[in-house]
PDB file of N, CA and C in Angstrom:
ATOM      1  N   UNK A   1     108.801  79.695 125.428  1.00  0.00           N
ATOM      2  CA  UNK A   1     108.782  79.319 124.025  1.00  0.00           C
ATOM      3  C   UNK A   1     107.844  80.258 123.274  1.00  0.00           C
ATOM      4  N   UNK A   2     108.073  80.452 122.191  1.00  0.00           N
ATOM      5  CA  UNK A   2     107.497  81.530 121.119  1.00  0.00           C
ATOM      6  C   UNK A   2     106.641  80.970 120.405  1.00  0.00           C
ATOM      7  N   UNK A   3     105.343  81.968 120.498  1.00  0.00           N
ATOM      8  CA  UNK A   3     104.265  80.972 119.768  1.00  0.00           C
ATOM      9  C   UNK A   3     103.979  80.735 118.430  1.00  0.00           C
ATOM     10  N   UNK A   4     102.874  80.784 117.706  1.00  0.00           N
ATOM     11  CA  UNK A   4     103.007  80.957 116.159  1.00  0.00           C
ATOM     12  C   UNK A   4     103.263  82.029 115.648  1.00  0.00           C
ATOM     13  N   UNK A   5     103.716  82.950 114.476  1.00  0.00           N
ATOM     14  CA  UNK A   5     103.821  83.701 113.851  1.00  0.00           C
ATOM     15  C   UNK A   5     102.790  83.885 113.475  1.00  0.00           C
ATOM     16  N   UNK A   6     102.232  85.796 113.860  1.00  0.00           N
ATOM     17  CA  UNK A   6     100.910  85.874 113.165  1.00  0.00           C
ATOM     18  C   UNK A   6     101.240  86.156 111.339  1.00  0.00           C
ATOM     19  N   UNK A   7     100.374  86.439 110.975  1.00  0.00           N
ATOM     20  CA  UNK A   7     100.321  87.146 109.826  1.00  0.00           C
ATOM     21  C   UNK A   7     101.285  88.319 109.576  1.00  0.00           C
ATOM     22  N   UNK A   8     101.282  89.358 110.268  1.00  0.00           N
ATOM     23  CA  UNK A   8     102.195  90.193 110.161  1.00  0.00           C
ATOM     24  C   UNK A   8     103.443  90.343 110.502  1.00  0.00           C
ATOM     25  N   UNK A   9     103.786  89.063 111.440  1.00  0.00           N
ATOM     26  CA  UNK A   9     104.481  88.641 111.635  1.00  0.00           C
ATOM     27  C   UNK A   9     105.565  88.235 110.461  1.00  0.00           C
ATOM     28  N   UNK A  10     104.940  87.133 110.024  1.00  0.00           N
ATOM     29  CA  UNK A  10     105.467  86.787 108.554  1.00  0.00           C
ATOM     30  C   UNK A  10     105.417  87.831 107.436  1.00  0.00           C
ATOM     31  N   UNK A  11     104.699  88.699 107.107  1.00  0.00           N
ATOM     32  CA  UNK A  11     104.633  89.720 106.270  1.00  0.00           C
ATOM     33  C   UNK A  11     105.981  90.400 106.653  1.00  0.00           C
ATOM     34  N   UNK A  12     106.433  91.100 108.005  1.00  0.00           N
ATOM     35  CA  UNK A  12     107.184  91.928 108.176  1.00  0.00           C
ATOM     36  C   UNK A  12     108.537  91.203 108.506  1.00  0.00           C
ATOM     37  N   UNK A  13     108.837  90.066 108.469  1.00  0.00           N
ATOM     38  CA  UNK A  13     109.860  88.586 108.487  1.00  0.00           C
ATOM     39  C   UNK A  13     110.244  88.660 106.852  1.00  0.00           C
ATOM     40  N   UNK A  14     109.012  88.362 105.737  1.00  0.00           N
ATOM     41  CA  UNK A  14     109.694  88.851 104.268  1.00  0.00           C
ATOM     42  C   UNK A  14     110.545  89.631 104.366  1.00  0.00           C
ATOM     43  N   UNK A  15     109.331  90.822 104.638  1.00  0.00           N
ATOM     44  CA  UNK A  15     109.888  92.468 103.760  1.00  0.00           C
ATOM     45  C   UNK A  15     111.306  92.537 104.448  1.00  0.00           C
ATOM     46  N   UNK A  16     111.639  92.586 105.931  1.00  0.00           N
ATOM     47  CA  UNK A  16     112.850  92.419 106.131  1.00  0.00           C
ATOM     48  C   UNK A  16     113.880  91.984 106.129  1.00  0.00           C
ATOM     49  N   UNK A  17     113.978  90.346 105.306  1.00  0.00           N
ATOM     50  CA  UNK A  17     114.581  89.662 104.535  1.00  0.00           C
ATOM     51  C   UNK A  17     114.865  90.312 103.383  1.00  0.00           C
ATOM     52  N   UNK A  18     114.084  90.809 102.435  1.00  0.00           N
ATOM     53  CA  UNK A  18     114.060  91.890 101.527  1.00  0.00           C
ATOM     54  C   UNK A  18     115.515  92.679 101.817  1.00  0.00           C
ATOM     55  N   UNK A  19     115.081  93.736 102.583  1.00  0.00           N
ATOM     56  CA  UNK A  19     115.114  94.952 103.198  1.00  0.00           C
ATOM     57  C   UNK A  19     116.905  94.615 103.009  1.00  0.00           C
ATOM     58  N   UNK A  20     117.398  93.700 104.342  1.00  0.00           N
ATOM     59  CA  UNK A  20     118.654  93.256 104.860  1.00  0.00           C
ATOM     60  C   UNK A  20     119.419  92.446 103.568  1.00  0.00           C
ATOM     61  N   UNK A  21     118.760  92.229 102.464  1.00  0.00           N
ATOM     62  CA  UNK A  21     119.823  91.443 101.020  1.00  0.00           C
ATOM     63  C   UNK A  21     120.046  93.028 100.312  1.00  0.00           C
ATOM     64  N   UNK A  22     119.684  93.746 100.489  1.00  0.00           N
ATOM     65  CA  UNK A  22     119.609  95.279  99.630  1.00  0.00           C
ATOM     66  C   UNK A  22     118.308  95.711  99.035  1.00  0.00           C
ATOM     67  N   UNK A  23     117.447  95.145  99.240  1.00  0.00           N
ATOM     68  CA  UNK A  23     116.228  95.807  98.783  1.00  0.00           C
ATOM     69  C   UNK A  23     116.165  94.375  97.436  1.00  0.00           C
ATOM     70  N   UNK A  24     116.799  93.939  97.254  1.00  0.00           N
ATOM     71  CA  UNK A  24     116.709  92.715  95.942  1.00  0.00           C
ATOM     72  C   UNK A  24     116.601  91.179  96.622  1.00  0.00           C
ATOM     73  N   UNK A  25     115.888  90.252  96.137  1.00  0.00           N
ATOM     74  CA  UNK A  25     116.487  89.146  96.572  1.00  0.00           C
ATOM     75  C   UNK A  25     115.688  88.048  95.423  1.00  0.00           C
ATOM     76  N   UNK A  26     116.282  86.665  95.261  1.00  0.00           N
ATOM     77  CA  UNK A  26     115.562  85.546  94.441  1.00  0.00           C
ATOM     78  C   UNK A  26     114.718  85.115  95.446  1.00  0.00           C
ATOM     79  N   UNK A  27     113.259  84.581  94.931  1.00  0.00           N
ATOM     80  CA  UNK A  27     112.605  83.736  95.492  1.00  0.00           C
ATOM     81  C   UNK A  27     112.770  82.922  96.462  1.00  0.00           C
ATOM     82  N   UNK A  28     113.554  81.901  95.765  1.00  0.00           N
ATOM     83  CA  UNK A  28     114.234  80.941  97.108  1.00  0.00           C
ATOM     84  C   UNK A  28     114.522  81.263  97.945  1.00  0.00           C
ATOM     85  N   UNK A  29     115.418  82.114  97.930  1.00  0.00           N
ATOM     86  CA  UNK A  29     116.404  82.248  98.882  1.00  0.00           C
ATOM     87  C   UNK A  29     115.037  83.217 100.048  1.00  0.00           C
ATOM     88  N   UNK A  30     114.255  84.260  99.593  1.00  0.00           N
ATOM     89  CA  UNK A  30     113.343  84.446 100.408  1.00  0.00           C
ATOM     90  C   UNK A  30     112.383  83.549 100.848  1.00  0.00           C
ATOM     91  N   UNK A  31     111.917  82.555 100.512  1.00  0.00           N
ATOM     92  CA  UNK A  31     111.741  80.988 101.095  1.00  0.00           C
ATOM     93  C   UNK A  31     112.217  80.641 102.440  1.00  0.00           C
ATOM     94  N   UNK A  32     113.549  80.196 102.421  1.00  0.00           N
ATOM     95  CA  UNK A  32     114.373  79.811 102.973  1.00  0.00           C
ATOM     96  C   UNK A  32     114.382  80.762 104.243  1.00  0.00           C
ATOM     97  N   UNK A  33     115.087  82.156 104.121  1.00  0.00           N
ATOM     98  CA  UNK A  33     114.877  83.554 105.272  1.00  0.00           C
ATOM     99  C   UNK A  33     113.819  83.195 106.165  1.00  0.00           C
ATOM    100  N   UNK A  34     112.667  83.196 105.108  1.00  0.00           N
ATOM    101  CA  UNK A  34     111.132  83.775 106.112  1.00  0.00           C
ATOM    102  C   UNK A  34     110.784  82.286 106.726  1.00  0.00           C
ATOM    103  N   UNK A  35     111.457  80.923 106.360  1.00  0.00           N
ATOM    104  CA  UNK A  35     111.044  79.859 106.862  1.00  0.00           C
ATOM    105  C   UNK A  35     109.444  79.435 106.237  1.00  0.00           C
ATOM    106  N   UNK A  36     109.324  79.499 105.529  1.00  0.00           N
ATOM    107  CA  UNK A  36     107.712  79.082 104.818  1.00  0.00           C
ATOM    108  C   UNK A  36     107.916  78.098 103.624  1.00  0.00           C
ATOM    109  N   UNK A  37     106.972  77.498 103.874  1.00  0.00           N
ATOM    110  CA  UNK A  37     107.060  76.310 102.592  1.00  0.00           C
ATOM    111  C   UNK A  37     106.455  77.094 100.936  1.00  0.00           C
ATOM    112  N   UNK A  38     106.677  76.778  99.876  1.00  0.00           N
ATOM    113  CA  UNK A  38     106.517  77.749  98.684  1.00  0.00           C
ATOM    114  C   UNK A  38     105.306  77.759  98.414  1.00  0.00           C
ATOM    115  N   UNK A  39     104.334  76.746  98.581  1.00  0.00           N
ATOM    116  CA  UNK A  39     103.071  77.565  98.527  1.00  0.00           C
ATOM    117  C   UNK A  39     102.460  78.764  99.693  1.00  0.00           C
ATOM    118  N   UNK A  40     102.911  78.740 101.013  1.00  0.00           N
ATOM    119  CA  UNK A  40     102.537  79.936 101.687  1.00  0.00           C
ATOM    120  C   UNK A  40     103.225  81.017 100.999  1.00  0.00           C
ATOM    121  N   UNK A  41     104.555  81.044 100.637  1.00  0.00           N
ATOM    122  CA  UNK A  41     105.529  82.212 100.222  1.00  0.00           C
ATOM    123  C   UNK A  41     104.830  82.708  98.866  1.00  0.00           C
ATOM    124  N   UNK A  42     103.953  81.945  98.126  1.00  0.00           N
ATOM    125  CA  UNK A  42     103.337  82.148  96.767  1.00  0.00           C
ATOM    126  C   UNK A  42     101.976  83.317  97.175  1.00  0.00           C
ATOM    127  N   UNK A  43     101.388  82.706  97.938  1.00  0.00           N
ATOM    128  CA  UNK A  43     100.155  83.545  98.543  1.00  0.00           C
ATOM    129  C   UNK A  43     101.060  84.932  99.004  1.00  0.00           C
ATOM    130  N   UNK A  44     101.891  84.782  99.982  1.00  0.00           N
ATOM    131  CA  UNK A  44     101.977  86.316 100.380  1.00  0.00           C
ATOM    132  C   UNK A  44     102.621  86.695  99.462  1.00  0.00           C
ATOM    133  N   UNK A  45     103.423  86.342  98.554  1.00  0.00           N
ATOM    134  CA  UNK A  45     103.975  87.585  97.589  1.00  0.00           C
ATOM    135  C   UNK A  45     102.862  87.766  96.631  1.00  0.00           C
ATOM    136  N   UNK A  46     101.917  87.314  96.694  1.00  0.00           N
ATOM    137  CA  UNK A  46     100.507  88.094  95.414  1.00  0.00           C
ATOM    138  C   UNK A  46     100.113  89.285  96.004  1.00  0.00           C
ATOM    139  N   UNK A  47     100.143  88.792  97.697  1.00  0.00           N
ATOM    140  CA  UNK A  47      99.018  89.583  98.157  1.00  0.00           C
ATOM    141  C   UNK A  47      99.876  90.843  98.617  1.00  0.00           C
ATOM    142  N   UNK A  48     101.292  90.431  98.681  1.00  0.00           N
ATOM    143  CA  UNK A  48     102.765  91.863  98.815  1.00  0.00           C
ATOM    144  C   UNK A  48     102.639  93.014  97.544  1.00  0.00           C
ATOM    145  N   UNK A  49     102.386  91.787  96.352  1.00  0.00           N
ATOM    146  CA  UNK A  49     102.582  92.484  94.851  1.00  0.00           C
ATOM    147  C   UNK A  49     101.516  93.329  95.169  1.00  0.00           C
ATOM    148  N   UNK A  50     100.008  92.993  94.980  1.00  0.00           N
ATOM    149  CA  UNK A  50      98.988  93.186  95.021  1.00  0.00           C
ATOM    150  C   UNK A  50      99.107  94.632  96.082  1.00  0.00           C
ATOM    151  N   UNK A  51      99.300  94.813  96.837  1.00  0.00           N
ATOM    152  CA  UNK A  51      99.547  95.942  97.820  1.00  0.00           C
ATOM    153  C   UNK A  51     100.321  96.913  97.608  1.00  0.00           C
ATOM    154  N   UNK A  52     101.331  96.453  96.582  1.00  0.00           N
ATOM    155  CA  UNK A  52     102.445  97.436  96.130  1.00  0.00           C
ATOM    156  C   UNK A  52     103.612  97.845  97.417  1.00  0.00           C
ATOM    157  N   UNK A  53     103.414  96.603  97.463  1.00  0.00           N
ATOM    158  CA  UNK A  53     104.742  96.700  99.153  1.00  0.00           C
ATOM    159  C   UNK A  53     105.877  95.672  98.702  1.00  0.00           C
ATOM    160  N   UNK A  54     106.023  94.795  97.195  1.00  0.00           N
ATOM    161  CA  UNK A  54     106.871  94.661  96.672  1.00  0.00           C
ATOM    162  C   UNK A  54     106.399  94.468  94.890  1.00  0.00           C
ATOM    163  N   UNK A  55     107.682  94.549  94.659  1.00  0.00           N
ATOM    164  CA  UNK A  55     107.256  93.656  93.007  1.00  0.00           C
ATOM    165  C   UNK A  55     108.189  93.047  92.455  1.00  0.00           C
ATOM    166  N   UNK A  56     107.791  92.328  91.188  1.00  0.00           N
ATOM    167  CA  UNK A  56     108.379  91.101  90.891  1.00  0.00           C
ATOM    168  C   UNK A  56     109.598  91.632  89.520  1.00  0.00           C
ATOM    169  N   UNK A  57     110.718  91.213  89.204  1.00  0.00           N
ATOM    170  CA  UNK A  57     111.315  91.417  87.913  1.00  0.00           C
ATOM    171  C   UNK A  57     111.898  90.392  87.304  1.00  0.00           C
ATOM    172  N   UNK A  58     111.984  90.483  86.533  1.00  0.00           N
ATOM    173  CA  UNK A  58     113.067  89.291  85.700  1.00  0.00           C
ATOM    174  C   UNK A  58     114.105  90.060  85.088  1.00  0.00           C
ATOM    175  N   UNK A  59     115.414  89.619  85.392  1.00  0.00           N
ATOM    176  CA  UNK A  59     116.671  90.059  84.859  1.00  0.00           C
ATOM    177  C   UNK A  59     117.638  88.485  84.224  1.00  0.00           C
ATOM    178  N   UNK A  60     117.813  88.697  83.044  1.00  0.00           N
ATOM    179  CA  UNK A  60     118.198  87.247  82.408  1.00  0.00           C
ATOM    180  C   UNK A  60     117.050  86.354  82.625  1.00  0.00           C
ATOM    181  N   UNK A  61     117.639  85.496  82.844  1.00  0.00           N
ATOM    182  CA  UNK A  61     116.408  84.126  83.436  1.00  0.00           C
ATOM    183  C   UNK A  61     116.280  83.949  85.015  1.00  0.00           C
ATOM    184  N   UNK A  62     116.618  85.212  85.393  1.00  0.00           N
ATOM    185  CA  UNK A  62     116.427  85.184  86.810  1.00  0.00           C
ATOM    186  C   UNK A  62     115.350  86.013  87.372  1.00  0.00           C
ATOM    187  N   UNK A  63     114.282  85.649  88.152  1.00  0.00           N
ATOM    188  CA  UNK A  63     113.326  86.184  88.954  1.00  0.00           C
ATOM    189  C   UNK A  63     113.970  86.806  90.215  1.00  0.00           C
ATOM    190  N   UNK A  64     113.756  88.251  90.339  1.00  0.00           N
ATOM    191  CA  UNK A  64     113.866  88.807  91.531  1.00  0.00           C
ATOM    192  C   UNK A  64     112.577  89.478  92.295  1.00  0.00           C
ATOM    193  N   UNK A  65     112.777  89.525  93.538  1.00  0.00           N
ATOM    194  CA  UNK A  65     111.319  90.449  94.605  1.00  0.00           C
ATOM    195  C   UNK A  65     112.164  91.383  94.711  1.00  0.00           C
ATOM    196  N   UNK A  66     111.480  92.632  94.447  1.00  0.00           N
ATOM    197  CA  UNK A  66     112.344  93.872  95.069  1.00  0.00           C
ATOM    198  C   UNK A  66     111.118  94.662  95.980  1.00  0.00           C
ATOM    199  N   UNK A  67     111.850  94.985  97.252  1.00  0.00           N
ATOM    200  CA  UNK A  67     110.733  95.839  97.673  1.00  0.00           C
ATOM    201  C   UNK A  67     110.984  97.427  97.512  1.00  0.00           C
ATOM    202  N   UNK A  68     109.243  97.996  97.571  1.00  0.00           N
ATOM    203  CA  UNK A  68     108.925  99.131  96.802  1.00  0.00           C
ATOM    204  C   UNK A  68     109.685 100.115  98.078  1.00  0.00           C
ATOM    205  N   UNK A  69     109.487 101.201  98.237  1.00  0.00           N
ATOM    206  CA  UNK A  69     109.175 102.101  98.964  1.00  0.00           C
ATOM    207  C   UNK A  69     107.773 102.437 100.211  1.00  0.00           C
ATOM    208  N   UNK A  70     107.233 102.107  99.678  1.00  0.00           N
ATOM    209  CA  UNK A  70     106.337 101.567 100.640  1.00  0.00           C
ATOM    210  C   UNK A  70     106.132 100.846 101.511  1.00  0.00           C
ATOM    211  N   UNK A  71     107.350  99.325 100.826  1.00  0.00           N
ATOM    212  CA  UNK A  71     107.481  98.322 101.719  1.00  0.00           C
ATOM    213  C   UNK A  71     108.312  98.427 102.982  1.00  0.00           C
ATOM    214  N   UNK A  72     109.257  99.263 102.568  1.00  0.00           N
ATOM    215  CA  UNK A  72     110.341  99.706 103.535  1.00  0.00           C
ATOM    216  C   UNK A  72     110.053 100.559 104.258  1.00  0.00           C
ATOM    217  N   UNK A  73     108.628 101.652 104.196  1.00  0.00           N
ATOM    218  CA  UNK A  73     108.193 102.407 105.432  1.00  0.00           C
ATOM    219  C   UNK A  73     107.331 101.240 106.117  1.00  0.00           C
ATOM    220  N   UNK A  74     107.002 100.041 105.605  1.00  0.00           N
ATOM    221  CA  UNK A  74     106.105  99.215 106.667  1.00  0.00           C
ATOM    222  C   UNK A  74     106.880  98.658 107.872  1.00  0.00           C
ATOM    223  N   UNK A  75     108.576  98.215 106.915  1.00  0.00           N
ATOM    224  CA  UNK A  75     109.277  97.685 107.609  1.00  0.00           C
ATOM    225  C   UNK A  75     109.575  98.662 108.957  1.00  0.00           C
ATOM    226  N   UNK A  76     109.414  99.973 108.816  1.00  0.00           N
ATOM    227  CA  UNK A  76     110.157 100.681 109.719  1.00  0.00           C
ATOM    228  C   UNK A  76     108.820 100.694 110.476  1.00  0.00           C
ATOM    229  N   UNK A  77     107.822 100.758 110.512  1.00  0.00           N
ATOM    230  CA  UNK A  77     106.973 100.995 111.635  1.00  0.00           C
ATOM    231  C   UNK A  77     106.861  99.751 111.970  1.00  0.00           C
ATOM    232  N   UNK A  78     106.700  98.350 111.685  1.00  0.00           N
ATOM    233  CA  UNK A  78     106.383  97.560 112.377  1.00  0.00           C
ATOM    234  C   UNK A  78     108.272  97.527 112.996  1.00  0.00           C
ATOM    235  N   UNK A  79     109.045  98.297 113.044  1.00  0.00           N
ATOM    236  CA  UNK A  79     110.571  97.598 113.986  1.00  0.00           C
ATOM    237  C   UNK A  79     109.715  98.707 114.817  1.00  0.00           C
ATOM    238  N   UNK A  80     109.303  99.608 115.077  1.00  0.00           N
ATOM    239  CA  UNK A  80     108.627 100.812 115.946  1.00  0.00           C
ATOM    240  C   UNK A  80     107.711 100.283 116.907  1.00  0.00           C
ATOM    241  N   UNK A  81     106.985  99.412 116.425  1.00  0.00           N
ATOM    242  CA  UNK A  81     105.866  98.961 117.333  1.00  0.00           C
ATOM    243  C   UNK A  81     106.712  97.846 118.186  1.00  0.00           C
ATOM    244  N   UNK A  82     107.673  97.330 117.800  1.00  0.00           N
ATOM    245  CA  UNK A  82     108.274  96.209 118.328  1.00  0.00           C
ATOM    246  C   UNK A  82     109.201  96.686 119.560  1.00  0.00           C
ATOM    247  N   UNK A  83     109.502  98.031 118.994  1.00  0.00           N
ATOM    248  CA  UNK A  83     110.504  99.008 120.476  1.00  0.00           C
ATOM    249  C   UNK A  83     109.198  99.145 121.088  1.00  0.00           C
ATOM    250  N   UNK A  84     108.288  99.672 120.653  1.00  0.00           N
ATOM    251  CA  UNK A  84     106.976 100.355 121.176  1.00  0.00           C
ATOM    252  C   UNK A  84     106.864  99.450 122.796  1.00  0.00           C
ATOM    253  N   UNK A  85     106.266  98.289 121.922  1.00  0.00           N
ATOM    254  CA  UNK A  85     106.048  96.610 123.242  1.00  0.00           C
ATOM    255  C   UNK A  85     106.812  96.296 123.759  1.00  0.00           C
ATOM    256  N   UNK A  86     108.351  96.948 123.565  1.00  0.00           N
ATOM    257  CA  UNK A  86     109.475  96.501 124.379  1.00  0.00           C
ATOM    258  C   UNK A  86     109.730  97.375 125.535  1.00  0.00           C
ATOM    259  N   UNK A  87     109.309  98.572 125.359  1.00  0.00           N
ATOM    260  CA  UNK A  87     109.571  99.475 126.185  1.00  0.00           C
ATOM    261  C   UNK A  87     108.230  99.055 127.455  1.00  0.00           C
ATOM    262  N   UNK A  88     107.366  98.887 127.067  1.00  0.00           N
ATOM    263  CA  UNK A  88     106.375  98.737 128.468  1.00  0.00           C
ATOM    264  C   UNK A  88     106.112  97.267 128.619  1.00  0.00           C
ATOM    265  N   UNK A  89     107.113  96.607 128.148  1.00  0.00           N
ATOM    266  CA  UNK A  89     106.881  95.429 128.616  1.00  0.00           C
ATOM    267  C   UNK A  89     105.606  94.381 128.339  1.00  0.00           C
ATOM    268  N   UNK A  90     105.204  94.849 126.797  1.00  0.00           N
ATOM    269  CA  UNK A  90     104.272  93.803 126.066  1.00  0.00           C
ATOM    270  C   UNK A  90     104.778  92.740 125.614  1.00  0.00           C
TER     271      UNK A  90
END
């Protein structure tokens, strides 16, 4: 059985939710993906914004997360470290 999700765990669970809708997605529905209740999902997208590893828009009356460029080189090194631990058996 799989234990808790660290931190980066969940950070790199967003961005790749992100990543896999096209780089766009609504709130909710990133909610829902990353499995977090909306006040955790509130904290990490300040601290996503805040980092510039996503940002926020409004189009009509709709709120979207889009991730930056930045966010999407995080995504690719943390799938790297994940072959990384797979290959020697971490």
């Amino acid at each position: 059985m799989a234990g808790k999700r660290t931190r980066i765990d969940i950070i790199g669970d967003m961005l790749a939710s992100i990543l896999d809708k096209g780089g766009k997605i609504k709130p909710t529905h990133l909610m829902y993906k990353s499995n977090l209740a909306h006040s955790q999902m509130v904290g990490y997208l300040n601290e996503l914004v805040e980092k510039s590893l996503i940002r926020k828009v409004k189009k009509d009356k709709n709120e979207y997360i889009i991730i930056t460029d930045k966010g999407c080189e995080l995504v690719q090194k943390l799938r790297e470290i994940k072959e990384f631990e797979h290959a020697f058996g971490l």
